[in-house]
C-alpha atoms as a PDB file:
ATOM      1  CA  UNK A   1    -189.420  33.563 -65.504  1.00  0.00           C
ATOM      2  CA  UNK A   2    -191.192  33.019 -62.278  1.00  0.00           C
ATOM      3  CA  UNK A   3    -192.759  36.425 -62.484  1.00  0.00           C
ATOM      4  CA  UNK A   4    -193.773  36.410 -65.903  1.00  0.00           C
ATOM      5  CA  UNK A   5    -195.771  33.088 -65.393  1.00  0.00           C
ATOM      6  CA  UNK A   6    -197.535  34.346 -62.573  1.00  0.00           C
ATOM      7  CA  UNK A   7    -198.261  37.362 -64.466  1.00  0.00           C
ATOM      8  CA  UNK A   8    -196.525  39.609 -61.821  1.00  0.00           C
ATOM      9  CA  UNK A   9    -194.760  41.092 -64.800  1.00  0.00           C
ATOM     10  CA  UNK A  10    -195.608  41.248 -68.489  1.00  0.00           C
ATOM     11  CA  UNK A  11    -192.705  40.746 -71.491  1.00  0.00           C
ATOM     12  CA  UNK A  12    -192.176  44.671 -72.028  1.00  0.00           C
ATOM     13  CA  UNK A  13    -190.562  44.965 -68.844  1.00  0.00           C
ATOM     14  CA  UNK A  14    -188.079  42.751 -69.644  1.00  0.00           C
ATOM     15  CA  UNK A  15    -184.497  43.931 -70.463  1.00  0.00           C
ATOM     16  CA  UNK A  16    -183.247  43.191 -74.053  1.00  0.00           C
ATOM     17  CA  UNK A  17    -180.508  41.002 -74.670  1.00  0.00           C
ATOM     18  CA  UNK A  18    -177.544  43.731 -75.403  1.00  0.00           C
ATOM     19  CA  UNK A  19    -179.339  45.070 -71.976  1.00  0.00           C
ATOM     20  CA  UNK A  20    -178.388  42.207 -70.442  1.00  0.00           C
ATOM     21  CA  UNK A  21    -175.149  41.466 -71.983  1.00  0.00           C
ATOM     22  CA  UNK A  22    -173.564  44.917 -71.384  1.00  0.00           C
ATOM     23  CA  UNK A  23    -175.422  44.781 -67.516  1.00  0.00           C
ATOM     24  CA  UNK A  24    -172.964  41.796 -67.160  1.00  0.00           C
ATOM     25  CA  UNK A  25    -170.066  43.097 -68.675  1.00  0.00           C
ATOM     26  CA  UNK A  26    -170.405  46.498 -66.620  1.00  0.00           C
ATOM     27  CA  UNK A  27    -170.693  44.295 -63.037  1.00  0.00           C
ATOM     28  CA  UNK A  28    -167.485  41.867 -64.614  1.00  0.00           C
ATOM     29  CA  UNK A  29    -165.250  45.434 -64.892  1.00  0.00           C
ATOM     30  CA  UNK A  30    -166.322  46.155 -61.391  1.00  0.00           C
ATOM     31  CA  UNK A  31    -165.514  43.140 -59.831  1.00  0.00           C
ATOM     32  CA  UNK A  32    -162.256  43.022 -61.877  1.00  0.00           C
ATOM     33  CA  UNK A  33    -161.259  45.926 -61.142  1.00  0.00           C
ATOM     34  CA  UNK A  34    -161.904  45.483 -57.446  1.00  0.00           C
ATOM     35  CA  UNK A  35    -159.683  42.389 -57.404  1.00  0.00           C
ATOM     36  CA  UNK A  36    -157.040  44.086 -59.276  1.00  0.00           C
ATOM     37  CA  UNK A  37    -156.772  46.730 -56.524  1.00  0.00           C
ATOM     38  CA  UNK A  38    -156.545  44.098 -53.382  1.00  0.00           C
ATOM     39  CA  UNK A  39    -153.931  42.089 -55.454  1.00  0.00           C
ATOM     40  CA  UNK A  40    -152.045  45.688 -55.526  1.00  0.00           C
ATOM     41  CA  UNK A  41    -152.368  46.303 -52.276  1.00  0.00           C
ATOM     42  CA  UNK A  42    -152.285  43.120 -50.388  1.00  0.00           C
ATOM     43  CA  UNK A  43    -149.979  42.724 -47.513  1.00  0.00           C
ATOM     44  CA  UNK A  44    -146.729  40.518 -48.069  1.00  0.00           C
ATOM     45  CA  UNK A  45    -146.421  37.790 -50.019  1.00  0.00           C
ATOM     46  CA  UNK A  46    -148.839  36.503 -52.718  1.00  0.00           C
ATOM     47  CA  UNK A  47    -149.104  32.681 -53.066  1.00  0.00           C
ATOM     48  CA  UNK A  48    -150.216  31.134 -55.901  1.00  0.00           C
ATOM     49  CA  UNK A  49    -151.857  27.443 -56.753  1.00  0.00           C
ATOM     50  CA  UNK A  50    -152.395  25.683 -60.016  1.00  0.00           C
ATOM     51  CA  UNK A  51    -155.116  22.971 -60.784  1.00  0.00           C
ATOM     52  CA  UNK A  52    -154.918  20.744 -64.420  1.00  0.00           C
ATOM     53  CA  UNK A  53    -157.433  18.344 -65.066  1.00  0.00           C
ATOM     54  CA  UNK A  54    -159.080  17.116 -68.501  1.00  0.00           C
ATOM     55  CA  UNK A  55    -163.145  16.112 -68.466  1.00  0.00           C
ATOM     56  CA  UNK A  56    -164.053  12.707 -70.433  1.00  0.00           C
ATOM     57  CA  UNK A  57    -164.250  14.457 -73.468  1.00  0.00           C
ATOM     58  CA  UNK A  58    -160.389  15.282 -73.602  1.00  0.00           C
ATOM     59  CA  UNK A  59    -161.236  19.108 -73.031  1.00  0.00           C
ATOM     60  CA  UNK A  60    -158.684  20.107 -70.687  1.00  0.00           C
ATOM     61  CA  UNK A  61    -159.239  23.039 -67.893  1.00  0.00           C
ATOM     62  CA  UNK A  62    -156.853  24.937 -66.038  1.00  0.00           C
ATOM     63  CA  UNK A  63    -157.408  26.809 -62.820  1.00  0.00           C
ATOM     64  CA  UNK A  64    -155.260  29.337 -61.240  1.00  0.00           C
ATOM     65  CA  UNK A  65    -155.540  30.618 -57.648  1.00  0.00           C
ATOM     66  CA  UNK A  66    -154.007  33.510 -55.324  1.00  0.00           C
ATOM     67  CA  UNK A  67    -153.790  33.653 -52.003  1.00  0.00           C
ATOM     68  CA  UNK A  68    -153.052  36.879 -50.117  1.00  0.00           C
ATOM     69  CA  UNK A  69    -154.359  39.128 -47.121  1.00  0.00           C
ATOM     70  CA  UNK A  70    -155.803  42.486 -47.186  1.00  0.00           C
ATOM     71  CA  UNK A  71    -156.768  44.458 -44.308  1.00  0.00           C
END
């Protein structure tokens, strides 16, 4: 947004939404699939941790970590 106020770029430029969403969905497969391969391949054991917790509006979260070393 910086850009287009300065007028360093004009509106055309600009991706389109579905552009932008599958951009994001392409880089989330990546990274996914990247993960998925050093979970497969990490050495030993894999530990993992669990967080619960609920914000003030009753909405509750859950978050799930691993632990393990690659080389």
């Amino acid at each position: 947004l910086l850009y287009l106020s300065d007028g360093k770029i004009d509106d055309t430029k600009l991706p389109h939404h579905t552009k932008i969403t599958q951009m994001v969905l392409d880089e989330y497969c990546r990274e996914y699939n990247r993960a998925k391969d050093d979970i497969k391949n990490a050495l030993g054991h894999i530990s993992m941790t669990t967080d619960l917790w609920s914000d003030p509006n009753h909405d509750s979260y859950m978050a799930v970590t691993a632990h393990f070393m690659t080389r």
